[in-house]
N, C-alpha and C. Protein backbone atom coordinates (compact mmCIF):
# COMPACT_ATOMS: atom_id res chain seq x y z
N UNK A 1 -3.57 16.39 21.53
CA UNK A 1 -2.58 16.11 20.51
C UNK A 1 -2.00 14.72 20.73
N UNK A 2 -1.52 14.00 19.60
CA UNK A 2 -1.23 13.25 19.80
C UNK A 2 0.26 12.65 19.09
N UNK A 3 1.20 11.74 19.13
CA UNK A 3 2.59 11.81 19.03
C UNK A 3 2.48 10.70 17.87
N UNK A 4 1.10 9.91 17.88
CA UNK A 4 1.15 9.01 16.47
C UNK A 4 -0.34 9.34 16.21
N UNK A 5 -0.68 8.68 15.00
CA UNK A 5 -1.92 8.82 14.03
C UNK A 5 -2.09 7.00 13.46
N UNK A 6 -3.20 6.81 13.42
CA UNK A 6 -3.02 5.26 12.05
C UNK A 6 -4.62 6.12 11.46
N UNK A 7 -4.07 5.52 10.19
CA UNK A 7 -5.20 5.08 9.00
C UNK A 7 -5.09 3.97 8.38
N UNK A 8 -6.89 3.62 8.60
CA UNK A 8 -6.58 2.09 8.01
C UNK A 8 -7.35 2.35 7.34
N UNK A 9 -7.31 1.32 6.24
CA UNK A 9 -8.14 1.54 4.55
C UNK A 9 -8.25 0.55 3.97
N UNK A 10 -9.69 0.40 2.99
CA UNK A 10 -9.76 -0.46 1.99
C UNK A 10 -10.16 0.20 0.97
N UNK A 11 -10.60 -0.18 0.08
CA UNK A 11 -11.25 0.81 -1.14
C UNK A 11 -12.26 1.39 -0.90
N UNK A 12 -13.37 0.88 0.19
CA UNK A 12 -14.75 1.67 0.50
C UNK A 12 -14.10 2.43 1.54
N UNK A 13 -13.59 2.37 2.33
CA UNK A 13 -13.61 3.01 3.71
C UNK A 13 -12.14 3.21 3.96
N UNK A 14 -12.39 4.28 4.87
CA UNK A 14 -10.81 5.10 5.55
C UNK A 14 -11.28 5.34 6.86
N UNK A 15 -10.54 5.03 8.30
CA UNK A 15 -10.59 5.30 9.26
C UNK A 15 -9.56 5.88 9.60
N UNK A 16 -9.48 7.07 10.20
CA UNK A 16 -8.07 7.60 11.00
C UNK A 16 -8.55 7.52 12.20
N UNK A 17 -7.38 7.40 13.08
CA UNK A 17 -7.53 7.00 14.42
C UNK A 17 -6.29 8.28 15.20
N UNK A 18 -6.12 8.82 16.34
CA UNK A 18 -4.95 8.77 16.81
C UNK A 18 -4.63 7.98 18.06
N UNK A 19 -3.17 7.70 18.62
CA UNK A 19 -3.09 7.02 19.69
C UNK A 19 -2.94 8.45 20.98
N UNK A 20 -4.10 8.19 21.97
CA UNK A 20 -4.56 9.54 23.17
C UNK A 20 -3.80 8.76 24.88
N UNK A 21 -2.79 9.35 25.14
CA UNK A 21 -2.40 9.16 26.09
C UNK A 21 -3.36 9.48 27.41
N UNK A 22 -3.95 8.53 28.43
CA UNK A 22 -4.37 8.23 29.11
C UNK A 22 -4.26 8.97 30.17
N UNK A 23 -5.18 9.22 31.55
CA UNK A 23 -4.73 10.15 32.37
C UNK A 23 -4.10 8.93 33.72
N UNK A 24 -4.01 9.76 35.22
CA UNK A 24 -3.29 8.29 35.74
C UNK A 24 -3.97 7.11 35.89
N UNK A 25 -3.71 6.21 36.36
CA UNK A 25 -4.61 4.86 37.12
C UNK A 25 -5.48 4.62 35.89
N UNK A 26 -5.68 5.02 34.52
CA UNK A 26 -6.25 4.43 33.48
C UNK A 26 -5.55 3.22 32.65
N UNK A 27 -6.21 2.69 32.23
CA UNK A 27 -5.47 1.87 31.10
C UNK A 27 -5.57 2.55 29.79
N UNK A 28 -4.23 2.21 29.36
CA UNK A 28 -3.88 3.39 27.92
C UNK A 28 -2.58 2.79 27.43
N UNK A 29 -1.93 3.36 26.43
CA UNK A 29 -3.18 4.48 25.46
C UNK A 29 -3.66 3.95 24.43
N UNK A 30 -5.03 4.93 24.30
CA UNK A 30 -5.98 4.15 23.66
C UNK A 30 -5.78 4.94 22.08
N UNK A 31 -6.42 4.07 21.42
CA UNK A 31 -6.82 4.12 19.90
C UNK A 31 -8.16 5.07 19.65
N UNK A 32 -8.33 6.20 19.15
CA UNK A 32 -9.21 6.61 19.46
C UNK A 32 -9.70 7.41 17.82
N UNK A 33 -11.03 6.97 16.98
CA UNK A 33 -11.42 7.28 15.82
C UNK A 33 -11.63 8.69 15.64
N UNK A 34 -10.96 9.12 14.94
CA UNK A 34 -11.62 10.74 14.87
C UNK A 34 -12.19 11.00 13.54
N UNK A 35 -11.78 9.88 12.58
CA UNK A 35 -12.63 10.19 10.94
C UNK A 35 -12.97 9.09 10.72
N UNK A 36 -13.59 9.22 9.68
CA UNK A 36 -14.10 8.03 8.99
C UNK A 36 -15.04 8.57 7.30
N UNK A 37 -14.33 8.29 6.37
CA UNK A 37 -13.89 8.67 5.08
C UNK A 37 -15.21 7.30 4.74
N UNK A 38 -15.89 7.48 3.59
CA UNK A 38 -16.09 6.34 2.33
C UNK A 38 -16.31 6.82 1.22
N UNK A 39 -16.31 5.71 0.17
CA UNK A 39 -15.87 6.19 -1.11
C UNK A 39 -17.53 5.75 -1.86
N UNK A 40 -18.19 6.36 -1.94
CA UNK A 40 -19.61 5.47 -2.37
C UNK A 40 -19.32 5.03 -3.92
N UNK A 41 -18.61 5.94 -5.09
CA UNK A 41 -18.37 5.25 -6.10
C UNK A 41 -17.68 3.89 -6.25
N UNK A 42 -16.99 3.47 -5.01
CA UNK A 42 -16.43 1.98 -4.71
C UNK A 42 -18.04 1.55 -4.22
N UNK A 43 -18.89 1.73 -3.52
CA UNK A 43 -20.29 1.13 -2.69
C UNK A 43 -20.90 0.84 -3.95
N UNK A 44 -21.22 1.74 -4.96
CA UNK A 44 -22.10 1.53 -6.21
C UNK A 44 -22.16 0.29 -7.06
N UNK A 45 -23.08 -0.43 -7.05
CA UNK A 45 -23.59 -1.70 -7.22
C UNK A 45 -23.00 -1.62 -9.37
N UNK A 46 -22.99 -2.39 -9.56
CA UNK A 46 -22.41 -2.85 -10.76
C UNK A 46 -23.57 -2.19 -11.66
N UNK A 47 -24.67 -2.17 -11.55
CA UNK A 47 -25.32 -1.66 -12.40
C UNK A 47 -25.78 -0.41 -12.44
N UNK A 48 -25.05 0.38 -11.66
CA UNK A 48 -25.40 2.04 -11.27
C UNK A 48 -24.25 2.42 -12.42
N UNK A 49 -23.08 1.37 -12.51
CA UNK A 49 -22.30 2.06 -12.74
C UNK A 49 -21.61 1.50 -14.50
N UNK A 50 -22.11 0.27 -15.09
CA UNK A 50 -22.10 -0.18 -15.86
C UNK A 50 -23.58 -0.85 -16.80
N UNK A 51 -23.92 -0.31 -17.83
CA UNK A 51 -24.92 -1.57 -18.54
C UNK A 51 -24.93 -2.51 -18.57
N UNK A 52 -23.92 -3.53 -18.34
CA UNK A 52 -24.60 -4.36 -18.38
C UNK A 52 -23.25 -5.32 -17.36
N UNK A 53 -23.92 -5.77 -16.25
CA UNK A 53 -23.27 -6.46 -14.96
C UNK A 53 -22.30 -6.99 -15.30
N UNK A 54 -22.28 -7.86 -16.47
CA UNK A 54 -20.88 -8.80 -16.78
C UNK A 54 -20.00 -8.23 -17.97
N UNK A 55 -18.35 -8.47 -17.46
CA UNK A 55 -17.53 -7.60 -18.36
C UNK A 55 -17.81 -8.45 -19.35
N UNK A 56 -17.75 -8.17 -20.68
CA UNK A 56 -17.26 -8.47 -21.72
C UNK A 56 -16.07 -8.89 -22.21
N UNK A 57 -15.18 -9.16 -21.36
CA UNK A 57 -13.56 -9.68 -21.95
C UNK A 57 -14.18 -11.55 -21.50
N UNK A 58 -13.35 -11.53 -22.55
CA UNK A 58 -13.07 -12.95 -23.01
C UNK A 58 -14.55 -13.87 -23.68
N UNK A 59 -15.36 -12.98 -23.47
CA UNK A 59 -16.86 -13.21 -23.91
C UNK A 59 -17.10 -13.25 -25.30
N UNK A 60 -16.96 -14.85 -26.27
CA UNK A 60 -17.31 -14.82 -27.81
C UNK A 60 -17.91 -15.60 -28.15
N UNK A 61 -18.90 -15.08 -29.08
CA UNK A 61 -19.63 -16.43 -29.73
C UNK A 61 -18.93 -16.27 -31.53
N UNK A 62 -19.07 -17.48 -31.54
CA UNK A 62 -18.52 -17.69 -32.86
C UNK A 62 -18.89 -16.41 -34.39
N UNK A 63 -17.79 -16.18 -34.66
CA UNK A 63 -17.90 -15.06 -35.55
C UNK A 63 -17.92 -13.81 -34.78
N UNK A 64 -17.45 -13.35 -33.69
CA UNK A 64 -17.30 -12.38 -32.89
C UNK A 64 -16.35 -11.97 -32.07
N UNK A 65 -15.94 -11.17 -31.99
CA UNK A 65 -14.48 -10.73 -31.14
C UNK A 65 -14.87 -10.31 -29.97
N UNK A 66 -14.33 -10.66 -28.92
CA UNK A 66 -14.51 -10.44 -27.40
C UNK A 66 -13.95 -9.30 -27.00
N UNK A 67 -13.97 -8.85 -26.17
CA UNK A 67 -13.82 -7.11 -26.06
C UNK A 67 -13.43 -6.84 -24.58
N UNK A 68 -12.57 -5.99 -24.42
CA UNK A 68 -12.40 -5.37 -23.03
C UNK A 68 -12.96 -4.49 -22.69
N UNK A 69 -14.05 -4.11 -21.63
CA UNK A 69 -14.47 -2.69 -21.35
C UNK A 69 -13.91 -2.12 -20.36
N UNK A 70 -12.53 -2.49 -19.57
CA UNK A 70 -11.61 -1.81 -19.29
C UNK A 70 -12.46 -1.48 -17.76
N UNK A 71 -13.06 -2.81 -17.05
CA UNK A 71 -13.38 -1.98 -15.84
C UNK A 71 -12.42 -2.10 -14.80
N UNK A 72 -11.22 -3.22 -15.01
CA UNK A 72 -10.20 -2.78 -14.28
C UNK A 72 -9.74 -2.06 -13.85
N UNK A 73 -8.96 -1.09 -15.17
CA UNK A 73 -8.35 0.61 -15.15
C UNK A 73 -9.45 1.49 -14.46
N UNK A 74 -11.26 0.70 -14.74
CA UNK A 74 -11.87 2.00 -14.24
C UNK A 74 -11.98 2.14 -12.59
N UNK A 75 -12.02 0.40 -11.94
CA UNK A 75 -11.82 0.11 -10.88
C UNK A 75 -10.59 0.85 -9.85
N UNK A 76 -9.93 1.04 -10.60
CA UNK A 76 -8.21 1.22 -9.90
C UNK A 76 -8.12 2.69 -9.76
N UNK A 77 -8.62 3.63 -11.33
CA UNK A 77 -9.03 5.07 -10.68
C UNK A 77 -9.76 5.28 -9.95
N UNK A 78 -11.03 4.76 -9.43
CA UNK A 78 -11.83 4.84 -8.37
C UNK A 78 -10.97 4.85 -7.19
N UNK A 79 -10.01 3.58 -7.16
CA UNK A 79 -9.19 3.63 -5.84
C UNK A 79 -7.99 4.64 -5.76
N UNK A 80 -7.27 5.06 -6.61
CA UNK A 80 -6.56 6.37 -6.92
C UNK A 80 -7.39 7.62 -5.90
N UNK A 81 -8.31 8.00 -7.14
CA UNK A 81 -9.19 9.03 -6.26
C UNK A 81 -9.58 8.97 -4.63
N UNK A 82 -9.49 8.02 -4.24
CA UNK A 82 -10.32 7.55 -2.75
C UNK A 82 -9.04 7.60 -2.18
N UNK A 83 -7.55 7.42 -2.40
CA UNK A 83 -6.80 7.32 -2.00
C UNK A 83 -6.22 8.92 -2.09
N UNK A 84 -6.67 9.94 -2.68
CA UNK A 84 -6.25 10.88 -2.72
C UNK A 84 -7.01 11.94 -1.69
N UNK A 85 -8.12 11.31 -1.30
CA UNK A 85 -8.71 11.88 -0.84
C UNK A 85 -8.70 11.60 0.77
N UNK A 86 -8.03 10.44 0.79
CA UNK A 86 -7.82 9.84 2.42
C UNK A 86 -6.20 10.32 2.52
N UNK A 87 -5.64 10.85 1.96
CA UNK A 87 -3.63 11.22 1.81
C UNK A 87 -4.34 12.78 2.23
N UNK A 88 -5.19 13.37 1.45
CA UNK A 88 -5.47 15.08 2.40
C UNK A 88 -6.10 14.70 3.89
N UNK A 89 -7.10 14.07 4.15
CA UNK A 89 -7.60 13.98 5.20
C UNK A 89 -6.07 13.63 6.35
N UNK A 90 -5.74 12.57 6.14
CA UNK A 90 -4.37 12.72 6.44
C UNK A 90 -3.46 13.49 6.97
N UNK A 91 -3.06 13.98 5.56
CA UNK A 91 -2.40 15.17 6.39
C UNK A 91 -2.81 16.73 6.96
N UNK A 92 -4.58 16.70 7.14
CA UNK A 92 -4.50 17.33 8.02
C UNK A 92 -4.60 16.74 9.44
N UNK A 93 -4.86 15.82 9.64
CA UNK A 93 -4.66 14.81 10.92
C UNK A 93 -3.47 14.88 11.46
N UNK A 94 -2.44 14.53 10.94
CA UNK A 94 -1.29 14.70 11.08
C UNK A 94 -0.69 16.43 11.61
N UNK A 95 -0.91 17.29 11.07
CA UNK A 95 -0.58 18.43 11.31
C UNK A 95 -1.68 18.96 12.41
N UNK A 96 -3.13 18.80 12.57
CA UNK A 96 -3.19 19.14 13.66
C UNK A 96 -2.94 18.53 14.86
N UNK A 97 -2.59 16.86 14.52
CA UNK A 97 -2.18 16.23 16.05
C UNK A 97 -0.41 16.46 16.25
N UNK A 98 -0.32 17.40 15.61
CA UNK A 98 1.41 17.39 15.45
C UNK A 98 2.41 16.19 16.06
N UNK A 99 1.56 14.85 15.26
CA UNK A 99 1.86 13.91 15.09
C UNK A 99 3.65 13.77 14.22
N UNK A 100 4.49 12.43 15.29
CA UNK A 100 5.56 12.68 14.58
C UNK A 100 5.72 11.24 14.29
N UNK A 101 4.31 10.19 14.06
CA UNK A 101 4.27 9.01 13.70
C UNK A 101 3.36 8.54 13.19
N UNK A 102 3.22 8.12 12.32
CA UNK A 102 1.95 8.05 11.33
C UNK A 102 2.22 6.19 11.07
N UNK A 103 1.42 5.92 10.86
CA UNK A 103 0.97 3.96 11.23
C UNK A 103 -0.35 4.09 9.25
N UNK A 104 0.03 3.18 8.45
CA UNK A 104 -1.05 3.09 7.34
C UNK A 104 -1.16 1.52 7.29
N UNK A 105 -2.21 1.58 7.44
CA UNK A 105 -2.61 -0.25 6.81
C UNK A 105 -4.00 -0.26 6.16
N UNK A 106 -3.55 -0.79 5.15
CA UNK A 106 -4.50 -1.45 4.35
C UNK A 106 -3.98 -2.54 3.38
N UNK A 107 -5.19 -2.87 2.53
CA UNK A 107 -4.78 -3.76 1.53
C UNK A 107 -3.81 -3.63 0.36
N UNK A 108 -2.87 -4.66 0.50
CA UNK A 108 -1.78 -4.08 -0.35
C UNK A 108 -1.68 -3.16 -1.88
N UNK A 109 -2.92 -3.87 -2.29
CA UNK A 109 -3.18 -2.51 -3.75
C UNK A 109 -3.58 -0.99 -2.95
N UNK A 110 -4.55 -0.77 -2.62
CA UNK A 110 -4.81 0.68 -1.59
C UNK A 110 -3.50 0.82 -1.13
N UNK A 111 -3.14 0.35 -0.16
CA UNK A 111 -1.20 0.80 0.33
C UNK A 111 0.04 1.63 -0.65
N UNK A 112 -0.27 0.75 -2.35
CA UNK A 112 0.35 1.24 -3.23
C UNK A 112 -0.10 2.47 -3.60
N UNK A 113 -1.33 2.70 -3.48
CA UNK A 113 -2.11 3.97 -4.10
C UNK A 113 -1.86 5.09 -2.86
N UNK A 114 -1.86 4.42 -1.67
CA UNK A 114 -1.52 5.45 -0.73
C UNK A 114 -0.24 6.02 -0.61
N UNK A 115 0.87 5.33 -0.84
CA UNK A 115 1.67 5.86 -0.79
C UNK A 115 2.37 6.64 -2.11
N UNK A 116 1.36 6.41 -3.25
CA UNK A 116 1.63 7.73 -4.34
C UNK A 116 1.34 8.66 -3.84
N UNK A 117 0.10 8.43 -2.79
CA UNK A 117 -1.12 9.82 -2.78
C UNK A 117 -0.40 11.01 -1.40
N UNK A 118 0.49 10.05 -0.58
CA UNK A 118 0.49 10.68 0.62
C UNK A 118 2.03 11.51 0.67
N UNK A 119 1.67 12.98 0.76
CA UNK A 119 2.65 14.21 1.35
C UNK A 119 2.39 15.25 2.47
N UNK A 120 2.48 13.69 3.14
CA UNK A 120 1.85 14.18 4.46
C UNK A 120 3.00 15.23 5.27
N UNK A 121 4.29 15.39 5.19
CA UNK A 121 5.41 15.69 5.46
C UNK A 121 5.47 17.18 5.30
N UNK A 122 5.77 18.04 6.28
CA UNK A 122 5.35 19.02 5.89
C UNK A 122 7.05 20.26 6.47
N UNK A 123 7.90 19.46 6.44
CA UNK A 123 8.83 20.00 7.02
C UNK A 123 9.51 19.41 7.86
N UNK A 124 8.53 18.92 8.89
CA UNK A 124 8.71 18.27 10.01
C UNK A 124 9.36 16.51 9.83
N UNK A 125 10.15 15.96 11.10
CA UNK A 125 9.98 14.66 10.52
C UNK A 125 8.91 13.93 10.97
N UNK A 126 8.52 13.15 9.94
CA UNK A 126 7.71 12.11 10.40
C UNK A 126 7.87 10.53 9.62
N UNK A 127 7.75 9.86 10.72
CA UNK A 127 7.73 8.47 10.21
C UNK A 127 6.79 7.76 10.56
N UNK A 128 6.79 7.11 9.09
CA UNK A 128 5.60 6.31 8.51
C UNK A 128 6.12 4.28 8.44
N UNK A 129 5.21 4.29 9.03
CA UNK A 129 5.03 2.96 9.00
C UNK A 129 4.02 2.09 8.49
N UNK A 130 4.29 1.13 7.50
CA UNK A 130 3.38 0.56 6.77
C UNK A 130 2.64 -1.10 7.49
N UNK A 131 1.80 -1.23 6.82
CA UNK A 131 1.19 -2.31 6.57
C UNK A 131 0.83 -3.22 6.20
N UNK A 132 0.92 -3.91 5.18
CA UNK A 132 -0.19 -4.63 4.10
C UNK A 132 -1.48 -5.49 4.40
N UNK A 133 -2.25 -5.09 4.89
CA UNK A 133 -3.13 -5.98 5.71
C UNK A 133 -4.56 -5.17 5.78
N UNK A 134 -5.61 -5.78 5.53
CA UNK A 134 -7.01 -5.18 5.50
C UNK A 134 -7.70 -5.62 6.78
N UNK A 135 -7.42 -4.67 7.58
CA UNK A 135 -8.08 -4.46 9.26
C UNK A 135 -9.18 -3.05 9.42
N UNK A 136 -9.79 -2.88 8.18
CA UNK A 136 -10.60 -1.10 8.30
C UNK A 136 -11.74 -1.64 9.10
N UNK A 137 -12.43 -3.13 8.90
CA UNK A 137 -13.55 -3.20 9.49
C UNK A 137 -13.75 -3.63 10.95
N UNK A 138 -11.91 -3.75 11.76
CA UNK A 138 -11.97 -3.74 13.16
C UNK A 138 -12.58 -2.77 13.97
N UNK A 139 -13.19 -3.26 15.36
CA UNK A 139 -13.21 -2.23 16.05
C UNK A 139 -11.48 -1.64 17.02
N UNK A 140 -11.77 -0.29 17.50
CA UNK A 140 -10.48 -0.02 17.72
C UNK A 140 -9.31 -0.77 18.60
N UNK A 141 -10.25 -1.32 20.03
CA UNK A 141 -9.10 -2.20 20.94
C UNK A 141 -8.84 -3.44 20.06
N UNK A 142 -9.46 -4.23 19.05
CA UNK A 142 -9.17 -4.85 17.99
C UNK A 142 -8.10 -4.76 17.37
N UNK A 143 -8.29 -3.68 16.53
CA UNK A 143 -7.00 -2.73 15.80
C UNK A 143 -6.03 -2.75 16.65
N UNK A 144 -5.90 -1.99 17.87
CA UNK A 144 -5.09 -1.39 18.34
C UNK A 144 -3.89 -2.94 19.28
N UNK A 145 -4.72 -3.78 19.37
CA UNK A 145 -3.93 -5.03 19.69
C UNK A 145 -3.73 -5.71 18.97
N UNK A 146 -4.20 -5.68 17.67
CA UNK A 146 -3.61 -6.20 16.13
C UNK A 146 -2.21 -5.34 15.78
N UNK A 147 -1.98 -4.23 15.95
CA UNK A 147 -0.64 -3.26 15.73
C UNK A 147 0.35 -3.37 17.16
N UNK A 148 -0.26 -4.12 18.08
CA UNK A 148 0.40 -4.06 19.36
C UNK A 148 1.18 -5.16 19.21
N UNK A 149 0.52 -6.43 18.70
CA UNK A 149 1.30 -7.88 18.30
C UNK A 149 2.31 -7.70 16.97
N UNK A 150 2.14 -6.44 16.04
CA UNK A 150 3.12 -6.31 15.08
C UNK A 150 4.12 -5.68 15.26
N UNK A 151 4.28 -5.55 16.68
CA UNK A 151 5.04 -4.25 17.28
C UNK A 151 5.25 -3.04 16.91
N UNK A 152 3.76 -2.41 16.34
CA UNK A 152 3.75 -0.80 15.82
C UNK A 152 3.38 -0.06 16.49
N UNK A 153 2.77 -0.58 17.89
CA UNK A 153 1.70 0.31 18.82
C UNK A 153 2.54 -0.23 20.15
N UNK A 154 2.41 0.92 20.88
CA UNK A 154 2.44 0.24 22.32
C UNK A 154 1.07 -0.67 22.90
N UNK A 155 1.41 -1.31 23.94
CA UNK A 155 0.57 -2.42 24.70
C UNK A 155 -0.05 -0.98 25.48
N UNK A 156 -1.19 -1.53 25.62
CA UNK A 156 -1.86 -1.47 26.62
C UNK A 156 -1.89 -1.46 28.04
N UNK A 157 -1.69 -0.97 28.84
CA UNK A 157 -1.06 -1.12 30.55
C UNK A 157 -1.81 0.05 31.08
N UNK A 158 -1.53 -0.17 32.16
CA UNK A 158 -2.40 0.26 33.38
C UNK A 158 -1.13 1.40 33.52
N UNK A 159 -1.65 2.98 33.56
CA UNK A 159 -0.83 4.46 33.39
C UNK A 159 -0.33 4.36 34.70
N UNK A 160 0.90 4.20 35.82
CA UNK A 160 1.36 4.88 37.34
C UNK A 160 1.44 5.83 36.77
């Protein structure tokens, strides 16, 4: 079990991590991955998912009206959904590490979507600490000394 959790995120990918207290004479505590979430409808190449590669807004030839095909809005539910789906993973992370600190970073649009998506809170307190910053494709002592310099994580030290 563990006393904090992080998830970090971008629109393809979700990593949860928890922070695992060390036994003695180790160096700790470490960052340690226990999921790893992706969203393949974010992976899907432009033409799996549209006819024809280039939007149509602002696109006119004379005698013709240019058109929105709205892949923005369709872009942003993609990240909605992916974000709803990394807020359950979540909070079962949270409840089985009966975690009473939860760490989220990602990119500031995902962040917004996460924090519609996330009720992770289940009675208990817990505090959440944010991010705005796209670190999903670190490895963990990476991560984990990237949140250590923002002062969200403890340092690293050698356990007496």
């Amino acid at each position: 079990m563990s006393e904090c959790c992080v998830v970090v995120a971008d629109g393809a990918r979700a990593r949860l991590f928890a922070l695992q207290e060390v036994e003695l004479g180790e160096i700790g505590p470490n960052l340690v991955e226990l999921s790893d979430l992706s969203n393949p409808e974010c992976e899907a190449a432009g033409k799996e998912i549209w006819s024809d590669t280039q939007s149509g807004r602002n696109r006119s030839q004379a005698g013709t009206h240019a058109y929105d095909d709205h892949r923005d809005s369709h872009r942003a539910e993609l990240a909605r959904r992916f974000a709803s789906k990394i807020a359950e993973a979540t909070t079962q992370l949270v409840h089985a590490q009966q975690a009473r600190r939860l760490v989220v970073v990602a990119e500031s649009r995902m962040l917004g979507h996460l924090r519609q998506a996330m009720p992770v809170s289940n009675g208990r307190p817990l505090v959440v600490v944010e991010l705005a910053k796209d670190l999903s494709k670190l490895p963990a002592q990476e991560l984990h000394s990237h949140l250590t310099k923002a002062a969200i994580l403890p340092a690293r030290a050698l356990n007496l």
